[in-house]
Protein backbone atom coordinates (compact mmCIF):
# COMPACT_ATOMS: atom_id res chain seq x y z
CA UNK A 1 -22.04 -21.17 5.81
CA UNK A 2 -23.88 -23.49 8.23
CA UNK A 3 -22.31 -23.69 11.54
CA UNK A 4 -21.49 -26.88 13.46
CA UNK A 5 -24.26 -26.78 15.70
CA UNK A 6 -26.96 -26.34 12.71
CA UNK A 7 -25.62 -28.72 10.81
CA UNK A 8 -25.82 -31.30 14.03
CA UNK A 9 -29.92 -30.22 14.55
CA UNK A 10 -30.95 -30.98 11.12
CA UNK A 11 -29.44 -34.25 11.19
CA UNK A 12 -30.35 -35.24 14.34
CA UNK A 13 -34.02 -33.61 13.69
CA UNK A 14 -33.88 -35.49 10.41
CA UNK A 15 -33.08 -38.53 12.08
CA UNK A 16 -35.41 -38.50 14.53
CA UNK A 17 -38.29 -37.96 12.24
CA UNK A 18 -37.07 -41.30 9.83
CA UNK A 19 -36.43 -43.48 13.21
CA UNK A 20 -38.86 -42.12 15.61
CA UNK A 21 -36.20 -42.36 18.06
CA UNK A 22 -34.66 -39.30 20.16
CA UNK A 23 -31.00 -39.09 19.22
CA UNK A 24 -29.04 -39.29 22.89
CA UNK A 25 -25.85 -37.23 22.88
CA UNK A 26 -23.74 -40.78 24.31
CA UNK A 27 -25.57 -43.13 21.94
CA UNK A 28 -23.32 -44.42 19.00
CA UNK A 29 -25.97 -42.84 16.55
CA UNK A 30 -25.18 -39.89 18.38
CA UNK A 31 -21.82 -40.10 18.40
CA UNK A 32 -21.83 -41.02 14.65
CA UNK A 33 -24.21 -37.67 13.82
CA UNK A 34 -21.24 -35.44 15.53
CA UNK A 35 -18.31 -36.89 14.01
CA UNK A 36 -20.84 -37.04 10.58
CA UNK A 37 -21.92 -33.36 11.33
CA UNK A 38 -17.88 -31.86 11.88
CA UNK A 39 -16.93 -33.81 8.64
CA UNK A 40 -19.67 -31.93 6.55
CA UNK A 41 -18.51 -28.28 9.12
CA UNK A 42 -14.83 -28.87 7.88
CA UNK A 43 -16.24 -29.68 4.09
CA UNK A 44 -18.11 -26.82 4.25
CA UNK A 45 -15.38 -24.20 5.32
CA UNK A 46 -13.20 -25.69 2.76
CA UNK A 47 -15.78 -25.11 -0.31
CA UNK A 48 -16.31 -21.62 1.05
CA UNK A 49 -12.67 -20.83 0.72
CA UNK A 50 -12.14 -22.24 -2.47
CA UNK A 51 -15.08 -20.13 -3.16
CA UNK A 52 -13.64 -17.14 -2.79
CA UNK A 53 -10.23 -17.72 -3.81
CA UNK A 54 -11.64 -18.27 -7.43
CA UNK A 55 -12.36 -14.94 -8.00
CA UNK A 56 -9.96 -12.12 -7.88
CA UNK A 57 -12.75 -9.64 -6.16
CA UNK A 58 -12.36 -11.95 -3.29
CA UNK A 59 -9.03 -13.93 -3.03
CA UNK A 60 -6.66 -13.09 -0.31
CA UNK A 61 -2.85 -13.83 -0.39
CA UNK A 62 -1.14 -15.94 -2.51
CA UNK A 63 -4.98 -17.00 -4.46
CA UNK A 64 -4.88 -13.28 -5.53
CA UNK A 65 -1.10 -13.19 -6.41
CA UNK A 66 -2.02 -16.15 -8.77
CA UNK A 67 -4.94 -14.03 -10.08
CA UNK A 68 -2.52 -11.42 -10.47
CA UNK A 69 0.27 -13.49 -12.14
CA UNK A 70 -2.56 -14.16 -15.01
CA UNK A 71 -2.76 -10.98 -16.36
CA UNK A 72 0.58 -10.15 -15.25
CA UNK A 73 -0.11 -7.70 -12.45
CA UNK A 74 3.00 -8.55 -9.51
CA UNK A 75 2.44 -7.84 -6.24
CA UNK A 76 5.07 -4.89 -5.18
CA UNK A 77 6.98 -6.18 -2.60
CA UNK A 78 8.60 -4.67 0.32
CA UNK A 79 11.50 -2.65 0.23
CA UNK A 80 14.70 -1.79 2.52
CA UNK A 81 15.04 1.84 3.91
CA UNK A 82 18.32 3.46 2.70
CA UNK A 83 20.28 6.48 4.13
CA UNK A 84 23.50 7.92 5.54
CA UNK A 85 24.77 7.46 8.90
CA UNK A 86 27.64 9.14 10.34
CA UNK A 87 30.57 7.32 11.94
CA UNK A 88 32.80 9.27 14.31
CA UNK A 89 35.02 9.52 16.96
CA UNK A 90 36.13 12.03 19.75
CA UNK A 91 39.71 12.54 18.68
CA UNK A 92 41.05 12.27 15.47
CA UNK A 93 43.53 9.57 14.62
CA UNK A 94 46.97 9.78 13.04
CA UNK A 95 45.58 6.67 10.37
CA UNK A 96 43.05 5.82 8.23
CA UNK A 97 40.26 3.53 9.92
CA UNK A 98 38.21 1.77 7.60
CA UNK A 99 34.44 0.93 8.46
CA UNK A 100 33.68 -2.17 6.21
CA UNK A 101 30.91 -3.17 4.38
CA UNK A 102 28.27 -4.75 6.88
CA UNK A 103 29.29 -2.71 10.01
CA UNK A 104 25.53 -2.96 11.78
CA UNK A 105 23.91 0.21 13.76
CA UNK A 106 20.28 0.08 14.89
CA UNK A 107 17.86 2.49 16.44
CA UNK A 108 17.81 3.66 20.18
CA UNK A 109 14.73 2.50 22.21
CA UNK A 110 11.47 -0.11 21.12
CA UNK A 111 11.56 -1.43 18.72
CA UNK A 112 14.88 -2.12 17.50
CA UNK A 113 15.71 -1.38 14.11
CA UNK A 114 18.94 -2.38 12.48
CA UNK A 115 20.82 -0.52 9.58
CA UNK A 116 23.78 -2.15 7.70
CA UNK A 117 26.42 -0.31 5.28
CA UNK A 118 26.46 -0.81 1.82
CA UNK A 119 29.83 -0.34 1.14
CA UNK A 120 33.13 0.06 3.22
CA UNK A 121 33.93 3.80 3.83
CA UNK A 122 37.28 5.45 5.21
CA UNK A 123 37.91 7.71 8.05
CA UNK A 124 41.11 9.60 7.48
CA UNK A 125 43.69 10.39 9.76
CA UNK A 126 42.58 13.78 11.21
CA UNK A 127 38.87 13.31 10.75
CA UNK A 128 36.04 12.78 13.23
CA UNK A 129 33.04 11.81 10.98
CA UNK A 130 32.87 9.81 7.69
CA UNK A 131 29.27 9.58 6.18
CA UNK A 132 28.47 5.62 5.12
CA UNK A 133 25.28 4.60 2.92
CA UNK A 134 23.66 1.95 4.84
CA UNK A 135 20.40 0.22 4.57
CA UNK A 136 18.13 -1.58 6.46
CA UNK A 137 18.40 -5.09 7.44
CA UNK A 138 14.66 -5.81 7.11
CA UNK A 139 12.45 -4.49 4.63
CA UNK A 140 9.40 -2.64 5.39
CA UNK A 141 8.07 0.82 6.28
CA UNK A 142 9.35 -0.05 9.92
CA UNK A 143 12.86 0.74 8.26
CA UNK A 144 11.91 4.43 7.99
CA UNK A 145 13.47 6.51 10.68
CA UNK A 146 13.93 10.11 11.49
CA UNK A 147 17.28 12.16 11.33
CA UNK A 148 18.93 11.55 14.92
CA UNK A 149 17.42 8.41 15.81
CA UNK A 150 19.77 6.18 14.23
CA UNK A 151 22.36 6.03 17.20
CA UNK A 152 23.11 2.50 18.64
CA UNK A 153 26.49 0.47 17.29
CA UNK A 154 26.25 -2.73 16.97
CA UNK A 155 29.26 -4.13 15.05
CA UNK A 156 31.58 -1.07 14.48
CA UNK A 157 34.93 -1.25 14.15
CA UNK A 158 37.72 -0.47 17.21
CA UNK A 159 38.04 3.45 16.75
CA UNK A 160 34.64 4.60 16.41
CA UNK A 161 32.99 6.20 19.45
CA UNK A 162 29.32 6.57 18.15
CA UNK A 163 26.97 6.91 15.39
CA UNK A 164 24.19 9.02 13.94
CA UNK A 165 22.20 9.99 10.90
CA UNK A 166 21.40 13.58 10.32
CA UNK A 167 19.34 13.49 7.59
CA UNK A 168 16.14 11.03 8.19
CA UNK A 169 16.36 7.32 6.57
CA UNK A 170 13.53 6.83 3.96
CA UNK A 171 12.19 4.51 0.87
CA UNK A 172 11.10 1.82 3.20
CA UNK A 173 7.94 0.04 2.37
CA UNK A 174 5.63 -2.86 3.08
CA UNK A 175 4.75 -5.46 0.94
CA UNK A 176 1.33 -4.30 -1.26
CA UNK A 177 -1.79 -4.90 0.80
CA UNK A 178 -4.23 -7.06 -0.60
CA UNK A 179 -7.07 -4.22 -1.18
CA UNK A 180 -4.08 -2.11 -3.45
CA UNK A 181 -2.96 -5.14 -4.99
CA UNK A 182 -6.84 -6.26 -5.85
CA UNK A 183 -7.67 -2.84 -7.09
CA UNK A 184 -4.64 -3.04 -9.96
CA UNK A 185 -5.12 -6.54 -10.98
CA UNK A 186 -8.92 -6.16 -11.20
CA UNK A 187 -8.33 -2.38 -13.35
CA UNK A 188 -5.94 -4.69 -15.28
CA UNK A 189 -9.15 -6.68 -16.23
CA UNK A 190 -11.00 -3.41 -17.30
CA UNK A 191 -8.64 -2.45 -19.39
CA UNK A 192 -7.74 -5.23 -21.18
CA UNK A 193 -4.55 -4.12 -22.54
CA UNK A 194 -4.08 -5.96 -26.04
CA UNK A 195 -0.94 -4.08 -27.77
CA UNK A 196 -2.86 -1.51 -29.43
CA UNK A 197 -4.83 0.16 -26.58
CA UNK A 198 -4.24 2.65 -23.64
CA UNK A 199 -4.53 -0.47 -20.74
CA UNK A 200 -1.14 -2.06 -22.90
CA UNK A 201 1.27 1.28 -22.00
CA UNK A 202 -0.59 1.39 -18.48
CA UNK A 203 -0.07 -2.07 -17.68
CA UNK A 204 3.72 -2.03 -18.51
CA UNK A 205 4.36 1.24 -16.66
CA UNK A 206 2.31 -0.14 -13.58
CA UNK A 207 5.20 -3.06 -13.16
CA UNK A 208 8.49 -1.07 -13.20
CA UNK A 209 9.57 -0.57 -9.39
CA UNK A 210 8.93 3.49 -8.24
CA UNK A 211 5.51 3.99 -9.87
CA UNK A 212 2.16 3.49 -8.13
CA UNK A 213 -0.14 5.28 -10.55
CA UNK A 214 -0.38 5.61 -14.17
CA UNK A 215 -2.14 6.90 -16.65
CA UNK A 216 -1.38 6.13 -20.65
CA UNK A 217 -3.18 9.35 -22.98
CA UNK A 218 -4.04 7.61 -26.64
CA UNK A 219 -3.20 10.78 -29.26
CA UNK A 220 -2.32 13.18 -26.58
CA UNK A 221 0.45 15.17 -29.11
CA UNK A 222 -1.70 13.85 -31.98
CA UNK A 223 -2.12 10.64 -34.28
CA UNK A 224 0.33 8.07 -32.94
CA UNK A 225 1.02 9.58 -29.83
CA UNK A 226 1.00 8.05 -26.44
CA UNK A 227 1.84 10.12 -23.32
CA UNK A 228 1.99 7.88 -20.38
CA UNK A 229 2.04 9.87 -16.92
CA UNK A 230 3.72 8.64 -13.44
CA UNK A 231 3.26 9.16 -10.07
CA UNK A 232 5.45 7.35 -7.54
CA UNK A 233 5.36 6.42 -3.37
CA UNK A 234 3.42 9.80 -2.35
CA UNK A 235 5.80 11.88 -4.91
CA UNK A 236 6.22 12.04 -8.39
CA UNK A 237 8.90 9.74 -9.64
CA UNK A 238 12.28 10.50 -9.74
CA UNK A 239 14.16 11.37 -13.23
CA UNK A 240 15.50 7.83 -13.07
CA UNK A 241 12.72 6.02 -13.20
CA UNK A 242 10.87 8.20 -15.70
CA UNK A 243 13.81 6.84 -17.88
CA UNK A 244 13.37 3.25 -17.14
CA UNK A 245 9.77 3.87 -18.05
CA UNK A 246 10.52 5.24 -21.20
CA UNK A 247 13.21 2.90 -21.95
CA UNK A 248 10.91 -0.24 -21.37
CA UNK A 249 8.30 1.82 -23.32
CA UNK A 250 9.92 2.03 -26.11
CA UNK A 251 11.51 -1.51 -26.20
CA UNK A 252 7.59 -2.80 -25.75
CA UNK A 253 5.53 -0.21 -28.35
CA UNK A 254 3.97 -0.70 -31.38
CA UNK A 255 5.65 -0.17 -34.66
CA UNK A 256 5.17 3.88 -35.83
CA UNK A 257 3.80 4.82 -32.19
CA UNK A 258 5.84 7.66 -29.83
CA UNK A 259 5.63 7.29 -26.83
CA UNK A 260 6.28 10.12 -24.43
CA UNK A 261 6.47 9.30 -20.53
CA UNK A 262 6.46 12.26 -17.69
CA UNK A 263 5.56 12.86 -14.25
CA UNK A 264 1.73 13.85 -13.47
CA UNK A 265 0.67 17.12 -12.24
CA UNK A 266 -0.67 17.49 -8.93
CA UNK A 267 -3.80 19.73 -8.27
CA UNK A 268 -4.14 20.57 -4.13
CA UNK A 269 -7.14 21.23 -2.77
CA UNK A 270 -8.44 22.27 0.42
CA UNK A 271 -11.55 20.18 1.63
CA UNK A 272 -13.70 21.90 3.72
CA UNK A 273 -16.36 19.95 5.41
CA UNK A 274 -19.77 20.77 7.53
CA UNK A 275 -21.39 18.03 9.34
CA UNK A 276 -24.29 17.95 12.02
CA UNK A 277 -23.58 15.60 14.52
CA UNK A 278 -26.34 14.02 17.14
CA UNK A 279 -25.41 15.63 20.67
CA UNK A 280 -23.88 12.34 21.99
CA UNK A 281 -21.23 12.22 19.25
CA UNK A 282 -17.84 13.82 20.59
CA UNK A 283 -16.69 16.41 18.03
CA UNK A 284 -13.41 16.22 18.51
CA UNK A 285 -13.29 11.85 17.70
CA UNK A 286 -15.48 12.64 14.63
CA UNK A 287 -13.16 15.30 12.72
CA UNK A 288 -10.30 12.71 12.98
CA UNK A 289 -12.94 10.52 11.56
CA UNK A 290 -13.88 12.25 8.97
CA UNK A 291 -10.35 13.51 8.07
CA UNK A 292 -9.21 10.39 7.68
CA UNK A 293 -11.88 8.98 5.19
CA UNK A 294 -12.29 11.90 3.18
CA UNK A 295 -8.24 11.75 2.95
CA UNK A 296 -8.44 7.65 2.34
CA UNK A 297 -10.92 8.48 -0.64
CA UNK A 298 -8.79 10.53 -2.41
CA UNK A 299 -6.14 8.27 -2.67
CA UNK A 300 -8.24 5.66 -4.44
CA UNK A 301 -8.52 8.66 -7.17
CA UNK A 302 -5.61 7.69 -9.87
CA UNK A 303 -4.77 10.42 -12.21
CA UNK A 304 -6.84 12.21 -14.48
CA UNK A 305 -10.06 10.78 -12.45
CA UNK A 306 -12.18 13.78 -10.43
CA UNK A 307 -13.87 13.53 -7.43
CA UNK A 308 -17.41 13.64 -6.86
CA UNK A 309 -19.18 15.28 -3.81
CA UNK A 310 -21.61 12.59 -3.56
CA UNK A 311 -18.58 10.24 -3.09
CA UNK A 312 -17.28 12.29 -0.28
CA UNK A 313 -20.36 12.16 1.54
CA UNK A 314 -21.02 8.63 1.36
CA UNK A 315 -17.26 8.45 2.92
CA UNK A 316 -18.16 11.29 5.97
CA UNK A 317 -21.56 9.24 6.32
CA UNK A 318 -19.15 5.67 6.48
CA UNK A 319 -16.83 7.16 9.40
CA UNK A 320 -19.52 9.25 11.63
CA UNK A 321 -23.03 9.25 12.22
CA UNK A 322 -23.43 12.32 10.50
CA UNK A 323 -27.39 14.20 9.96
CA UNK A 324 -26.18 16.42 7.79
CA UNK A 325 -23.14 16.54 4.97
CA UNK A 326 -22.47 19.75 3.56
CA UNK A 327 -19.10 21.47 1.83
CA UNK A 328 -17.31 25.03 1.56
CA UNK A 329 -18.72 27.36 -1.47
CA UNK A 330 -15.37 26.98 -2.70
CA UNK A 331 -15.61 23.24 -2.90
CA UNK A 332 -17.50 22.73 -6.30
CA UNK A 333 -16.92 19.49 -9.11
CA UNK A 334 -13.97 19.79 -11.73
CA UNK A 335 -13.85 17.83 -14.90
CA UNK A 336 -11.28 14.86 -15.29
CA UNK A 337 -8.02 16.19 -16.26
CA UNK A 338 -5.56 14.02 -17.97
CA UNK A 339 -2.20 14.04 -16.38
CA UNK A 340 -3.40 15.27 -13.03
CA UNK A 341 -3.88 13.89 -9.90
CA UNK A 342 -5.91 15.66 -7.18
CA UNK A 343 -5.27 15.43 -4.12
CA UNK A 344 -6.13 17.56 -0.57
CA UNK A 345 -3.99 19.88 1.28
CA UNK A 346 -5.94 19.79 4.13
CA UNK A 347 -9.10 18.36 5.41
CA UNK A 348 -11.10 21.17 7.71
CA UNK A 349 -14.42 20.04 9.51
CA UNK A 350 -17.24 22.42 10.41
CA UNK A 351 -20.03 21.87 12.66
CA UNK A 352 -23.62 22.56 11.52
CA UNK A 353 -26.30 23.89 14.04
């Protein structure tokens, strides 16, 4: 897009050419070209957002949750961190004290993170520590917290001395970035899901909260068959929400198909890289680098999709100005495999001479 200043020179050069007259910056006609010329600027930027808001490959926001909301696809929203936390006290007392529902705790040091119970819990007379649920106030991945670093009170009850979780405080996440959330709703597209194809069983086990890859297997036990694999927040999905799955599955299938849902297999591989670096590039900043795009390309893979080498390097080349890619003799291409997901144990880098 044209910026101010360009679209003030043509004009003026424009005008000056018609008139024969030099445009003075004071002048009303001047004064009417940049008022004119910020009008068009502002017109401009507008038509180049609408622009890409139209299309789902570039919409940001709440464009591409409207994108999204046409074929279905919902953005995942954020979600609260849940855990225990242990209430206690120094002495026992000779009563019950009950911590009630809402009693607020929050993390030591910056930033502050607060934790609320779930329900109200009872310390008996004679105890020191009674275990509560609790769950974060605010949702996101900021919710997350390791064992023994939930230890401020906020609003407990007379009676207890101090607080602490022993086991860490997890299932906290962010809202879906755009980039994820672009990825689905555009593979939603692909697919096409019409009631009597793969896409349909993928599509409807890509909305139920807990998975974040799928993979729907046409005929996989044989002629009516659909096996439908899951893979949740960095583990595979839980036993509940394999059932959910299936129960929605089955509500939603066509007439005379079985549908079978299960967690996906994962395959771990080491990655062993070589690279040859120019002399001015620190070693030490570019294995980080290269760790870190090698391990971001793998989780674009869904499952049952392989990884290519030439994929890989074009990732190492992206992060460092690498001369030369080159991989273990262990590290060779694998066919797709349905129901598995690869993924890396480890990411080694190698320097070539």
């Amino acid at each position: 897009m044209d910026s101010f200043e360009q679209i003030l020179q043509r004009m003026e050069a424009e005008y000056e050419e018609k008139s024969g007259g030099k445009v003075e910056d004071v002048s009303e006609v001047g004064l009417r070209l940049r008022v004119l010329a910020g009008e068009l600027h502002r017109l401009g930027a507008s038509l180049d957002w609408l622009e890409r808001q139209a299309f789902p490959q570039t919409a940001t926001g709440a464009q591409l949750d409207l994108h999204g909301a046409q074929r279905g696809v919902a953005r995942r929203a954020a979600s609260h961190a849940t855990g225990t936390v242990s209430f206690s006290r120094y002495l026992p007392l000779s009563f019950d004290l009950v911590v009630p529902q809402g009693t607020v705790c929050a993390t030591s040091g910056e930033p502050v993170v607060e934790y609320e119970t779930t329900q109200d819990a009872v310390l008996e007379a004679g105890d020191l520590t009674v275990n509560v649920p609790v769950r974060a106030v605010v949702a996101g991945a900021a919710g997350n917290a390791a064992a023994g670093y939930v230890t401020t009170l906020v609003s407990a009850p007379t009676g207890i001395n101090y607080a602490s979780n022993q086991e860490a405080i997890t299932g906290g996440r962010d809202p879906e970035e755009d980039d994820t959330y672009r990825r689905r709703v555009l593979d939603s597209i692909v697919r096409g899901g019409s009631g009597a194809n793969a896409g349909y069983y993928q599509e409807i086990a890509l909305a139920q909260p807990g998975v974040t890859l799928a993979q729907a297997v046409p005929r996989a036990g044989g002629a009516g068959t659909v096996t439908v694999y899951l893979w949740g927040e960095g583990v595979a999905p839980s036993g509940e929400v394999i059932a959910a799955v299936q129960a929605e599955l089955e509500a939603q299938r066509e007439i005379g198909v079985t549908v079978t849902v299960t967690a996906a297999q994962v395959l771990n591989l080491p990655i062993p890289v070589k690279v040859k670096l120019p002399s001015e590039v620190d070693f030490t900043w570019a294995t980080a680098q290269v760790q870190q795009a090698v391990t971001a390309y793998f989780d674009t893979l869904g499952i049952g999709e392989a990884y290519l080498l030439t994929d890989i390097t074009r990732a190492v080349l992206e992060a460092v100005p690498a001369e030369k890619v080159e991989f273990g003799a262990g590290l060779v291409e694998i066919s797709p495999m349905n129901g598995t997901l690869i993924r890396p144990t480890s990411v080694t880098v190698e320097a070539l001479s």
